[in-house]
Protein backbone atom coordinates (compact mmCIF):
# COMPACT_ATOMS: atom_id res chain seq x y z
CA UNK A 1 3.62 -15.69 14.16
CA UNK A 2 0.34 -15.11 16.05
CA UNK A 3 0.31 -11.48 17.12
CA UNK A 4 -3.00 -9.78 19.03
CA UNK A 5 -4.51 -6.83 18.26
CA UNK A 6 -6.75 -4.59 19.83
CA UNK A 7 -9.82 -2.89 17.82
CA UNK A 8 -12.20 -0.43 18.51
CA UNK A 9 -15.95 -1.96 18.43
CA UNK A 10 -16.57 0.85 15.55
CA UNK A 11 -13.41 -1.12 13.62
CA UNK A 12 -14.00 -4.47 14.52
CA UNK A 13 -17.68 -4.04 12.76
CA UNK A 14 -16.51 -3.09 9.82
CA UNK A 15 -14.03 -5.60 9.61
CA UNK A 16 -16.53 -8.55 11.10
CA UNK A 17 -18.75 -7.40 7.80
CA UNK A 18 -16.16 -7.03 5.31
CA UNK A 19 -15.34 -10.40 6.51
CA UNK A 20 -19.03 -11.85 6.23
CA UNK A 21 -20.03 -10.22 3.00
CA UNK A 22 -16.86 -11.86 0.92
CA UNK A 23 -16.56 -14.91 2.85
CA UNK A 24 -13.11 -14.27 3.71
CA UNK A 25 -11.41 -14.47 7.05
CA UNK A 26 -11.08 -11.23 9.53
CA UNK A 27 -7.42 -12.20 8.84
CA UNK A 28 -6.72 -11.13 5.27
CA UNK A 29 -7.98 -7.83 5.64
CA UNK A 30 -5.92 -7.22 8.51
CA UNK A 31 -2.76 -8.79 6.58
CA UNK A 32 -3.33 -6.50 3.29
CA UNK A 33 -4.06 -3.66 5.42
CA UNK A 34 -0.79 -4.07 7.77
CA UNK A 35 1.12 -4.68 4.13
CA UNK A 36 -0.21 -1.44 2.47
CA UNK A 37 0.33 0.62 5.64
CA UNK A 38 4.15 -1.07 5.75
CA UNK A 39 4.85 -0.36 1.99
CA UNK A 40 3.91 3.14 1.98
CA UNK A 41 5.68 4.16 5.35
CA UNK A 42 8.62 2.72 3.51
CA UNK A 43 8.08 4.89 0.57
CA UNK A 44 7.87 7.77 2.61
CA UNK A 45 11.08 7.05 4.35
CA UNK A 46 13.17 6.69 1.30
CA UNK A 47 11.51 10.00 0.08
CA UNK A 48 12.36 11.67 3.22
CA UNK A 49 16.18 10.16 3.22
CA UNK A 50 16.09 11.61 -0.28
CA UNK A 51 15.70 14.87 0.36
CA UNK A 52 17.58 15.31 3.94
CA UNK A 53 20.53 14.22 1.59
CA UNK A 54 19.40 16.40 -1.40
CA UNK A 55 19.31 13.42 -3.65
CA UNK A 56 17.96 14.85 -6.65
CA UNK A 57 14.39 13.36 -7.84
CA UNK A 58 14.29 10.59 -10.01
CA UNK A 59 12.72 11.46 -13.10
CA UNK A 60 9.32 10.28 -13.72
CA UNK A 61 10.39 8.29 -16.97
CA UNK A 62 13.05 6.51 -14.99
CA UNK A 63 10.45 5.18 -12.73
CA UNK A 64 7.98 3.95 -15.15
CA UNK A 65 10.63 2.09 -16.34
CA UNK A 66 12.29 1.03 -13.37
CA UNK A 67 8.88 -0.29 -11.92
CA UNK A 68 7.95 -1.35 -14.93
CA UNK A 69 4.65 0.48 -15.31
CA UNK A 70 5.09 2.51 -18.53
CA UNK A 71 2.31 -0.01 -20.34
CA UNK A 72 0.07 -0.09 -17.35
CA UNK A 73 0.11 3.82 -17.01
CA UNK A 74 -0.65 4.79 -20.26
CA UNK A 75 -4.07 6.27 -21.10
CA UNK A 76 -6.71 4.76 -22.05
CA UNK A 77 -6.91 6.49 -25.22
CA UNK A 78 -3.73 5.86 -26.62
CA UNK A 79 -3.82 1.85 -25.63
């Protein structure tokens, strides 16, 4: 779906040589940007439901394990 957005000339320069110095398209820095922005505004939303329902926290161990990160986490010192 073709969408159009607007950019500041200070933003559009940056992005014009991001674009130039990997020889990727303005396109995929716009998509991984709009995808990070999207994935931590949902985060925050499901932390903020959390607590105006006084969820209690989920325990860090549960969410190494539930994201599957415990491995990846892990310092480098103990790998």
């Amino acid at each position: 779906m073709p969408i159009a957005v607007r950019l500041n000339p200070q933003l559009e320069e940056r992005l014009e040589r991001l674009a130039e110095r990997t020889g990727r398209s303005k396109s995929v820095y716009i998509r991984r940007a709009l995808e990070e922005y999207l994935d931590e505004q949902e985060d925050y939303l499901i932390a903020l439901q959390r607590l105006e329902e006084n969820l209690p926290p989920i325990p860090w161990e549960v969410a190494l394990n539930e994201l599957n990160l415990r491995n990846k986490l892990r310092p480098k010192s103990s790998r």
